[in-house]
PDB file of N, CA and C in Angstrom:
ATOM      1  N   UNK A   1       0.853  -1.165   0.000  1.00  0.00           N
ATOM      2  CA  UNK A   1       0.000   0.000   0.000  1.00  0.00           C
ATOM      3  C   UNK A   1       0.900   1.228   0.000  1.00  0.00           C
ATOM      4  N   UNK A   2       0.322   2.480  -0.955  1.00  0.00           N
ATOM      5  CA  UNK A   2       1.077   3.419  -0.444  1.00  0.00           C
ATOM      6  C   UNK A   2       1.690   3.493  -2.123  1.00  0.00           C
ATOM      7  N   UNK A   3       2.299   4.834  -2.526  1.00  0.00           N
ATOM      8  CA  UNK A   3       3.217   5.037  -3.553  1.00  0.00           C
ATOM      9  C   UNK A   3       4.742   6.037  -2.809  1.00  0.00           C
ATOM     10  N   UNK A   4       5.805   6.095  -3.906  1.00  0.00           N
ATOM     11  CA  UNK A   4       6.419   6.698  -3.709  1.00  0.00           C
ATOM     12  C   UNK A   4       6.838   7.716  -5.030  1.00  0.00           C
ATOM     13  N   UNK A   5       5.635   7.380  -6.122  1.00  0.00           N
ATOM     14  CA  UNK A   5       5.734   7.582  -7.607  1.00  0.00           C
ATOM     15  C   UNK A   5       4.340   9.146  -7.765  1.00  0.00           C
ATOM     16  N   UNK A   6       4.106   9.518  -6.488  1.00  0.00           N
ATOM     17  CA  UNK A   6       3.327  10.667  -7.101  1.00  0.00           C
ATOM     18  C   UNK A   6       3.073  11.521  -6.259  1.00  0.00           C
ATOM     19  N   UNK A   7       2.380  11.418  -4.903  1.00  0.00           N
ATOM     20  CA  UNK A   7       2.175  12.731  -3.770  1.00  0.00           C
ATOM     21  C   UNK A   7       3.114  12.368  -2.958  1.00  0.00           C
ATOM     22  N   UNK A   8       3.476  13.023  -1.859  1.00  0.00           N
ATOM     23  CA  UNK A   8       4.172  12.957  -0.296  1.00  0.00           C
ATOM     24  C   UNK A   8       3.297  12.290   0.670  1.00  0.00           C
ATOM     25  N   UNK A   9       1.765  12.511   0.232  1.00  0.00           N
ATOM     26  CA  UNK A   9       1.107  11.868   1.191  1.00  0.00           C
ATOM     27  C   UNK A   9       0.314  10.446   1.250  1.00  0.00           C
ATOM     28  N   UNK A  10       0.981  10.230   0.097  1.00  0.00           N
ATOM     29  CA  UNK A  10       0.382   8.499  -0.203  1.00  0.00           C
ATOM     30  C   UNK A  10       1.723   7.334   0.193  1.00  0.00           C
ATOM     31  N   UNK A  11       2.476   8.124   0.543  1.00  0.00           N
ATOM     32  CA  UNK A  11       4.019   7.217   1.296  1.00  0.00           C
ATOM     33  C   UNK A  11       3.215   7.148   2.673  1.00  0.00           C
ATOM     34  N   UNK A  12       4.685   6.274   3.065  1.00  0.00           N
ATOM     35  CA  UNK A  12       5.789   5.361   2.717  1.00  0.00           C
ATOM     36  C   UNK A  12       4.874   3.940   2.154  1.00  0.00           C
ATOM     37  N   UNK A  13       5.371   3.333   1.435  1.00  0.00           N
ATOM     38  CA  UNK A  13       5.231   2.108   0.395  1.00  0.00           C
ATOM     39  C   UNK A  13       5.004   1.623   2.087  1.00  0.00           C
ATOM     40  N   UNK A  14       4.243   0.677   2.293  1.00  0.00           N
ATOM     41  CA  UNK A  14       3.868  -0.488   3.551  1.00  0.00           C
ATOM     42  C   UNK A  14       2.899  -1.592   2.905  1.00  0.00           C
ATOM     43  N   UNK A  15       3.828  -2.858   4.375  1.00  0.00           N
ATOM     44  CA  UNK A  15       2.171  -3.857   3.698  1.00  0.00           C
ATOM     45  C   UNK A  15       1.076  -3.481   4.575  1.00  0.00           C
ATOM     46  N   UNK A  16      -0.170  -3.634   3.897  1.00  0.00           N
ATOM     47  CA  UNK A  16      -1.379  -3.561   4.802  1.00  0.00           C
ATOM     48  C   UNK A  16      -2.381  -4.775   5.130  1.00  0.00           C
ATOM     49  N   UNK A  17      -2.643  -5.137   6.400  1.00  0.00           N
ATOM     50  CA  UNK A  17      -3.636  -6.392   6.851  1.00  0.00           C
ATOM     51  C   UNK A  17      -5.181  -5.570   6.707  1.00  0.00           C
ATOM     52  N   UNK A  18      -6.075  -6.482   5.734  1.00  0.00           N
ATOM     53  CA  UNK A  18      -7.351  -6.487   5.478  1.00  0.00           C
ATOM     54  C   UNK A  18      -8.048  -7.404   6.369  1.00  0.00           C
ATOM     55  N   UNK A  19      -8.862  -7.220   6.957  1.00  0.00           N
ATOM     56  CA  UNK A  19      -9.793  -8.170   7.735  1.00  0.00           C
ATOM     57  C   UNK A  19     -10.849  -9.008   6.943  1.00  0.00           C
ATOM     58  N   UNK A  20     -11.486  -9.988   7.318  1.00  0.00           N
ATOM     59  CA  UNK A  20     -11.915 -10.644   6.414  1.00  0.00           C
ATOM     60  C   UNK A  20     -13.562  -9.822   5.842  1.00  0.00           C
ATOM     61  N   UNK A  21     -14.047  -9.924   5.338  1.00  0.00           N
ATOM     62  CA  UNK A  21     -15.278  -9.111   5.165  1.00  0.00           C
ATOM     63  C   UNK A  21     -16.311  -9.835   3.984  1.00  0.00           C
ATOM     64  N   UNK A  22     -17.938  -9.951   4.118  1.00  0.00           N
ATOM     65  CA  UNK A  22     -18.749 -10.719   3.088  1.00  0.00           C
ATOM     66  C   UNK A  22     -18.706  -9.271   2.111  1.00  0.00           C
ATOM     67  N   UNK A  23     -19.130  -9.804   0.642  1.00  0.00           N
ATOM     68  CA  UNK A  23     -19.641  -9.012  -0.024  1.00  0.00           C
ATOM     69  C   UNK A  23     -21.112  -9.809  -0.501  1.00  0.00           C
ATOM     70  N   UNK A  24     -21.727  -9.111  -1.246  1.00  0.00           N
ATOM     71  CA  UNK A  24     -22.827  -9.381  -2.033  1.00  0.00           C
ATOM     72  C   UNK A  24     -22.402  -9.696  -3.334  1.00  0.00           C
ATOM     73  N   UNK A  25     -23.327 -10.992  -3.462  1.00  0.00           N
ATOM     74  CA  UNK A  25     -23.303 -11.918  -4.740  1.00  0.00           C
ATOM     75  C   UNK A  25     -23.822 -10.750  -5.755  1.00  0.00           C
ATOM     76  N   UNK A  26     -24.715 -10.000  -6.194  1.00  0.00           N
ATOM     77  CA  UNK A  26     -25.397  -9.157  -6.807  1.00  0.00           C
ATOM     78  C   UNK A  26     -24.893  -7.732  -6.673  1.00  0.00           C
ATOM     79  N   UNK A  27     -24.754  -6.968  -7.817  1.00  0.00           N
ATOM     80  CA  UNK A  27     -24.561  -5.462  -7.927  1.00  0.00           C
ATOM     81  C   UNK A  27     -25.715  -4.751  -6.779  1.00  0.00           C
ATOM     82  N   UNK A  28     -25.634  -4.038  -6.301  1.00  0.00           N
ATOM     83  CA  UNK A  28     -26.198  -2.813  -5.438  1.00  0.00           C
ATOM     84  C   UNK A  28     -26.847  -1.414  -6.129  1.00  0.00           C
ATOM     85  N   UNK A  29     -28.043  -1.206  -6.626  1.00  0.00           N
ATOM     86  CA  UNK A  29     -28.408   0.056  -7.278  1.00  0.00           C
ATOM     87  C   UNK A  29     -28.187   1.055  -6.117  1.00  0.00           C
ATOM     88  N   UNK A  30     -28.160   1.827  -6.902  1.00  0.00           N
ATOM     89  CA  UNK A  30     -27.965   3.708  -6.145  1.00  0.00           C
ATOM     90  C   UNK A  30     -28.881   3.803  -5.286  1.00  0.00           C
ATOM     91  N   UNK A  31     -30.210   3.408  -5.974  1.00  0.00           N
ATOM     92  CA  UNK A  31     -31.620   3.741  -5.413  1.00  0.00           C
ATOM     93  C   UNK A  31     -31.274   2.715  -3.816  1.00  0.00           C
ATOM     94  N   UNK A  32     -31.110   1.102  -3.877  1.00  0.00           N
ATOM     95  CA  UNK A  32     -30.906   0.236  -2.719  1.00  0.00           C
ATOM     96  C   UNK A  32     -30.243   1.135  -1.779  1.00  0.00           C
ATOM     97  N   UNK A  33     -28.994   1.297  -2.264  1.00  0.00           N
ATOM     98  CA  UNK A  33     -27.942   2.199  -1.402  1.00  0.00           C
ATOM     99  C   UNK A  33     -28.162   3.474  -1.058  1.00  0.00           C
ATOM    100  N   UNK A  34     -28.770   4.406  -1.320  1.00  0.00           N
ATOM    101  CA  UNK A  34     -29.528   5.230  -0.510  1.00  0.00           C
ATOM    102  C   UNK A  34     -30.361   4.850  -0.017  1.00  0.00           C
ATOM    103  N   UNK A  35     -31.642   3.872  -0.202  1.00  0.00           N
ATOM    104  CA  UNK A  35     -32.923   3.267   0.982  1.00  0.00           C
ATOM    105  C   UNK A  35     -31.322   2.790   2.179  1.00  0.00           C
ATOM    106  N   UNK A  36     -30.201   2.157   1.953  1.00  0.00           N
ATOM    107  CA  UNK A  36     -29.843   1.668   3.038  1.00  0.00           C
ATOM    108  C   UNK A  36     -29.397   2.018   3.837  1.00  0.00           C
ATOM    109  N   UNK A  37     -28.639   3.809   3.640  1.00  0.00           N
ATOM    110  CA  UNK A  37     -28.322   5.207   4.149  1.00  0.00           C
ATOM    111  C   UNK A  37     -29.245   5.889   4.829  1.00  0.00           C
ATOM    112  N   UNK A  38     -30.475   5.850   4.070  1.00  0.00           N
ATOM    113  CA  UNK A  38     -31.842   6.429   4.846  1.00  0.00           C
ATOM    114  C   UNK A  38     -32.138   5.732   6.498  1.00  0.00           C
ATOM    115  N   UNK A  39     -31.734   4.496   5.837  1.00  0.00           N
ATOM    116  CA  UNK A  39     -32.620   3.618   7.211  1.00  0.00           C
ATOM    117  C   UNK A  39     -31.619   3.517   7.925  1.00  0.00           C
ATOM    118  N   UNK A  40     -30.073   3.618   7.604  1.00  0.00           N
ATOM    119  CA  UNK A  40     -29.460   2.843   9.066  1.00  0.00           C
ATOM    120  C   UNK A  40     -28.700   4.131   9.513  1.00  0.00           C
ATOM    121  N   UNK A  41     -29.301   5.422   8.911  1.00  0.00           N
ATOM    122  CA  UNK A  41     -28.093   6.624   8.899  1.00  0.00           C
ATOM    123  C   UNK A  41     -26.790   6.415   8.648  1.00  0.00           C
ATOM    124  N   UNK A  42     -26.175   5.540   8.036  1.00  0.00           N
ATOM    125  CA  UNK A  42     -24.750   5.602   7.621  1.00  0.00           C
ATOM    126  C   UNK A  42     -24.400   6.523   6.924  1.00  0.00           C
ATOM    127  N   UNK A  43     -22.944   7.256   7.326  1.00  0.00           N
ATOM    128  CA  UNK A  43     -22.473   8.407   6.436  1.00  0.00           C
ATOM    129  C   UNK A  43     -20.860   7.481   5.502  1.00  0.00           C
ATOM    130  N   UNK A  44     -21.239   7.776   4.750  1.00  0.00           N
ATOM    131  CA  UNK A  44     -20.273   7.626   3.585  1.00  0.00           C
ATOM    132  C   UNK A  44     -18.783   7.923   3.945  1.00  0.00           C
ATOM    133  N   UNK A  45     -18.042   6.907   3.458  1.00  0.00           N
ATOM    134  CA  UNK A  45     -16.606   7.437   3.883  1.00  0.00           C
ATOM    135  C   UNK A  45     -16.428   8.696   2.456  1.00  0.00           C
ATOM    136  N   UNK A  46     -16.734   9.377   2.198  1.00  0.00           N
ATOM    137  CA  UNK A  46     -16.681  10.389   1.413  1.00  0.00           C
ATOM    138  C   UNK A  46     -17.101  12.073   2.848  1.00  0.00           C
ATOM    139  N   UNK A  47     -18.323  11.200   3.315  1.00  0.00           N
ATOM    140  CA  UNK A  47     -18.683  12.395   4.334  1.00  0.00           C
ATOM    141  C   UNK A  47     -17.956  12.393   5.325  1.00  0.00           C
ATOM    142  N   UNK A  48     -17.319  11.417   6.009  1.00  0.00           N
ATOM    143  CA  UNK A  48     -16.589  11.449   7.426  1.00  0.00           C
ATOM    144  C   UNK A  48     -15.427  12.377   7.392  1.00  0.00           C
ATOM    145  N   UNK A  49     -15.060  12.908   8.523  1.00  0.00           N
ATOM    146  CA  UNK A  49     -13.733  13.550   8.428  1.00  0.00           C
ATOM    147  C   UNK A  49     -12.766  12.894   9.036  1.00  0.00           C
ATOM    148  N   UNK A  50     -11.515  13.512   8.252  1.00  0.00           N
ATOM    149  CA  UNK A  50     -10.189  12.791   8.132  1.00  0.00           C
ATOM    150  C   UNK A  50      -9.308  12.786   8.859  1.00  0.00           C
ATOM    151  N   UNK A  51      -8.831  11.417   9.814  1.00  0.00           N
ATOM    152  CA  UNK A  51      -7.681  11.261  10.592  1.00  0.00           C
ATOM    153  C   UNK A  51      -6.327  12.004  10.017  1.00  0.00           C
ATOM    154  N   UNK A  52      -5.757  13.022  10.516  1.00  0.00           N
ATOM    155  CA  UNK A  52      -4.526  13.709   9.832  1.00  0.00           C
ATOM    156  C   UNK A  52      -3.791  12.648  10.777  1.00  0.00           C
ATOM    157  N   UNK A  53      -3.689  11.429  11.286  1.00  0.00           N
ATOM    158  CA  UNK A  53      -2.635  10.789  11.740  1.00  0.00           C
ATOM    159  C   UNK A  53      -2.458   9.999  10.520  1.00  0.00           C
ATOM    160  N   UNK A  54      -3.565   9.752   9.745  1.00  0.00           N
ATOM    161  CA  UNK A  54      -3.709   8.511   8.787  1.00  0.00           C
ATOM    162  C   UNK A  54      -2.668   9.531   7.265  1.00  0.00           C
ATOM    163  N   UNK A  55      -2.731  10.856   7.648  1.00  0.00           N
ATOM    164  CA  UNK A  55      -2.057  10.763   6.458  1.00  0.00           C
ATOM    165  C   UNK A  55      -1.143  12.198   6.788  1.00  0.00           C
ATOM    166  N   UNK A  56       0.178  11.643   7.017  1.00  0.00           N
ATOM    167  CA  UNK A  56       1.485  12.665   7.784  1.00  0.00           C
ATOM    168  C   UNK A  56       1.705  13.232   6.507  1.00  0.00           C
ATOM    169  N   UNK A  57       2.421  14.547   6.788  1.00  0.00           N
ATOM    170  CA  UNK A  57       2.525  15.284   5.735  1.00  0.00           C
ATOM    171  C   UNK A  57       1.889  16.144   4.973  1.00  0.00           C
ATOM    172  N   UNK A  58       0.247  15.714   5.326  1.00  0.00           N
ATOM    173  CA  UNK A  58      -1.043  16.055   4.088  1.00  0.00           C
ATOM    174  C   UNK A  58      -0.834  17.896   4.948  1.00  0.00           C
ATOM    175  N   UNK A  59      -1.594  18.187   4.031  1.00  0.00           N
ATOM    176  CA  UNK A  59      -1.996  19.739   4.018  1.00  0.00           C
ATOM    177  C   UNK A  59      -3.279  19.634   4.536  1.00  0.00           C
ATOM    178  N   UNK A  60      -3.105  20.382   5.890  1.00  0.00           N
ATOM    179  CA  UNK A  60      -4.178  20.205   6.331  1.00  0.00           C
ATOM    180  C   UNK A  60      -5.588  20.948   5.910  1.00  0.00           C
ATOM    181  N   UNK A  61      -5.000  21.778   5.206  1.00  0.00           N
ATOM    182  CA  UNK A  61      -6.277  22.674   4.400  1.00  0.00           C
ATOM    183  C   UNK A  61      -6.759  20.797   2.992  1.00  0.00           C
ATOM    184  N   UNK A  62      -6.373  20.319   3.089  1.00  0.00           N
ATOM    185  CA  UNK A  62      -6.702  19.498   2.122  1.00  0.00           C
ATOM    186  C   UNK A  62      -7.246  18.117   2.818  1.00  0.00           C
ATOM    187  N   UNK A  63      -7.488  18.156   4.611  1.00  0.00           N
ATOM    188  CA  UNK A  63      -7.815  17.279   5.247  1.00  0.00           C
ATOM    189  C   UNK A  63      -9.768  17.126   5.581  1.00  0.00           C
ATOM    190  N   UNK A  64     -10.474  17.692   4.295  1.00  0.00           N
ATOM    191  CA  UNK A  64     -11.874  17.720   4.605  1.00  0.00           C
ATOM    192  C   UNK A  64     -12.105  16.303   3.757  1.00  0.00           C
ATOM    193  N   UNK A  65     -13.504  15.966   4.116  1.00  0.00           N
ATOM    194  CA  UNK A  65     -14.330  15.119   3.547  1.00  0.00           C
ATOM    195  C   UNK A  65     -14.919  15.309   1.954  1.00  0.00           C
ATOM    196  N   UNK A  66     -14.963  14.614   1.598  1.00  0.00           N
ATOM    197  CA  UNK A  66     -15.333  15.001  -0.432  1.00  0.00           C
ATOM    198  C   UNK A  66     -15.016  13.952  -0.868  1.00  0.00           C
ATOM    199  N   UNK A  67     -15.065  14.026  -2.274  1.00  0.00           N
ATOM    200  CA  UNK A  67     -15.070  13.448  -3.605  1.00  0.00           C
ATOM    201  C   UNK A  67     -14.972  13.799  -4.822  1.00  0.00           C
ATOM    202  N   UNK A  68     -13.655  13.100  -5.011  1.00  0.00           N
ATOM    203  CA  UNK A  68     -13.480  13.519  -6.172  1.00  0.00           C
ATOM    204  C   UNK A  68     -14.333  13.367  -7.773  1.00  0.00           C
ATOM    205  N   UNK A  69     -15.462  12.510  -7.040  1.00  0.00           N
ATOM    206  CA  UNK A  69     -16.383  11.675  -8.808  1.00  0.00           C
ATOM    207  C   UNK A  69     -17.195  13.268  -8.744  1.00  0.00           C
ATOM    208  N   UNK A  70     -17.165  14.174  -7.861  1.00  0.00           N
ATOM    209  CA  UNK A  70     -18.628  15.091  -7.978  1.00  0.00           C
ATOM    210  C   UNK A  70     -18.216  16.638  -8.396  1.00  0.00           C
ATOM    211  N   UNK A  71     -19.178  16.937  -9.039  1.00  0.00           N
ATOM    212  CA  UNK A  71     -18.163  18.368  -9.798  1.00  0.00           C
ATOM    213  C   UNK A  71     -18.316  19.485  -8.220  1.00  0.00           C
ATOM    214  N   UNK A  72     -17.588  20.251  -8.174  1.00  0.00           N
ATOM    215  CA  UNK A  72     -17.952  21.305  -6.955  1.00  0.00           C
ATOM    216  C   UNK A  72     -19.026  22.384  -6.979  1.00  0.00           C
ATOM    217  N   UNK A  73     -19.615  22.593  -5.829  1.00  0.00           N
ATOM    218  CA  UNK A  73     -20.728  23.216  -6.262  1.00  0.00           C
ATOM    219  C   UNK A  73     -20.450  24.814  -5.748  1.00  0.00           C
ATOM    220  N   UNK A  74     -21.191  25.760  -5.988  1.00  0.00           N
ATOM    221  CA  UNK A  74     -20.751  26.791  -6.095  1.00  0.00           C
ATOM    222  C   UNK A  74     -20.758  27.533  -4.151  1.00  0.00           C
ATOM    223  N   UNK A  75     -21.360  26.950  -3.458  1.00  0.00           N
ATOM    224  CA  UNK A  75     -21.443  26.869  -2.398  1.00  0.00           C
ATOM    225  C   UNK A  75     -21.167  25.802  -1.650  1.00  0.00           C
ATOM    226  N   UNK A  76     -21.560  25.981   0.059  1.00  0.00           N
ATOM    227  CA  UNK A  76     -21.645  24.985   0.886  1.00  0.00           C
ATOM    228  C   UNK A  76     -22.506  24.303   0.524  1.00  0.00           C
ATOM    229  N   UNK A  77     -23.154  23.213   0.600  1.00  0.00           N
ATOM    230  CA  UNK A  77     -24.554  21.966   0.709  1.00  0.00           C
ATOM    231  C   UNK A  77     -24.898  21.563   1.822  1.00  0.00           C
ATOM    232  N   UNK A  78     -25.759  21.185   2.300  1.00  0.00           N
ATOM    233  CA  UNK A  78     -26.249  21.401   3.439  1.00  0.00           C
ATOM    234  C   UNK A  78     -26.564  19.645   3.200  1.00  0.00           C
ATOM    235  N   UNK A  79     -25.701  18.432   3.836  1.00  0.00           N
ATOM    236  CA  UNK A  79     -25.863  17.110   3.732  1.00  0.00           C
ATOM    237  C   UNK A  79     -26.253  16.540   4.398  1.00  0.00           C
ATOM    238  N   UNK A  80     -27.160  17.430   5.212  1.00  0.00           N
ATOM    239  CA  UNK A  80     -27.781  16.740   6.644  1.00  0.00           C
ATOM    240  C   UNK A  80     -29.641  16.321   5.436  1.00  0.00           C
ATOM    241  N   UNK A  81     -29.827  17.014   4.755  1.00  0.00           N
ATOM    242  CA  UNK A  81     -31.464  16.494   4.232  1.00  0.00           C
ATOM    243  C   UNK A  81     -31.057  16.051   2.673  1.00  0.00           C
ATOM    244  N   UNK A  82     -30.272  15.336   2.415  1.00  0.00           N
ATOM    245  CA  UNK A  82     -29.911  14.109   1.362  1.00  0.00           C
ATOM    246  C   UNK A  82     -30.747  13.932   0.564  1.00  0.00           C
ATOM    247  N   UNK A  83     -32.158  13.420   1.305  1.00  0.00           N
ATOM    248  CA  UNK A  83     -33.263  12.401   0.807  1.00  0.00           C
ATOM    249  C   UNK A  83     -34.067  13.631  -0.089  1.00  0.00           C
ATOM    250  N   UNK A  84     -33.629  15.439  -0.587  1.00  0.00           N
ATOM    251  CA  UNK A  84     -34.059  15.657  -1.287  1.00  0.00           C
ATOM    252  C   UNK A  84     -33.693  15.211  -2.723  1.00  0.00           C
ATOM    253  N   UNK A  85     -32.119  14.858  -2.778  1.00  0.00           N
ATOM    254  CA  UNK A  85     -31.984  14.524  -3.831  1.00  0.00           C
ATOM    255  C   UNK A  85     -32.170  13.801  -4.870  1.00  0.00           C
ATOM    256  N   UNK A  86     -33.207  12.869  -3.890  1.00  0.00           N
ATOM    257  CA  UNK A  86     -33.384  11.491  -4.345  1.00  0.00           C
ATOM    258  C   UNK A  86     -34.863  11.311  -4.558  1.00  0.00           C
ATOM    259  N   UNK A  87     -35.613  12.502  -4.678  1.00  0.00           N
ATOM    260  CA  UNK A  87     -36.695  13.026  -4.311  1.00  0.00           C
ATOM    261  C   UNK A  87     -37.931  12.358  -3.118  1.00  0.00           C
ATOM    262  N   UNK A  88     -37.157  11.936  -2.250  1.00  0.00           N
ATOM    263  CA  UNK A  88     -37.757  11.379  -1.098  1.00  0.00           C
ATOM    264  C   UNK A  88     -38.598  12.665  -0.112  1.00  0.00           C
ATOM    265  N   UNK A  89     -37.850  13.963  -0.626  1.00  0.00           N
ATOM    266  CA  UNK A  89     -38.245  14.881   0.456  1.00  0.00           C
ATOM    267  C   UNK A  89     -39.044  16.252  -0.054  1.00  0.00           C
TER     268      UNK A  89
END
């Protein structure tokens, strides 16, 4: 795990232990996976904020929660009422 071929903060090269974990035989729609966010309140490792122990070096102005798949929006978002997006609300 880890590079030494592009940021400062994806070092040092290490091995990493995975725990064992089930997956699902079947793909997961968007729609499932938000009903399963709705109901159990899980926040996305996209929403959580970031251990700066987990990554030495980082800039801490660069230590928020996000994603990179989503274009930026011109403001804050307010991610506490979700279920409008999905037109639940």
């Amino acid at each position: 795990m880890g590079s030494t071929d592009f940021y400062p903060e994806e070092g040092p090269v290490h091995e990493a232990h995975v725990d064992s974990f089930s997956i699902d035989r079947h793909p997961v729609t968007n729609a499932q996976f938000a009903r399963f966010v709705y109901a159990a309140g899980y926040v996305t490792v996209a929403e959580r904020p970031l251990n700066p122990a987990d990554y030495p070096g980082a800039d801490p102005a660069d230590m928020v929660p996000g994603d990179l798949v989503f274009a930026a929006t011109p403001g804050p978002v307010d991610l506490s009422d979700w279920r409008q997006w999905w037109g639940w609300g």
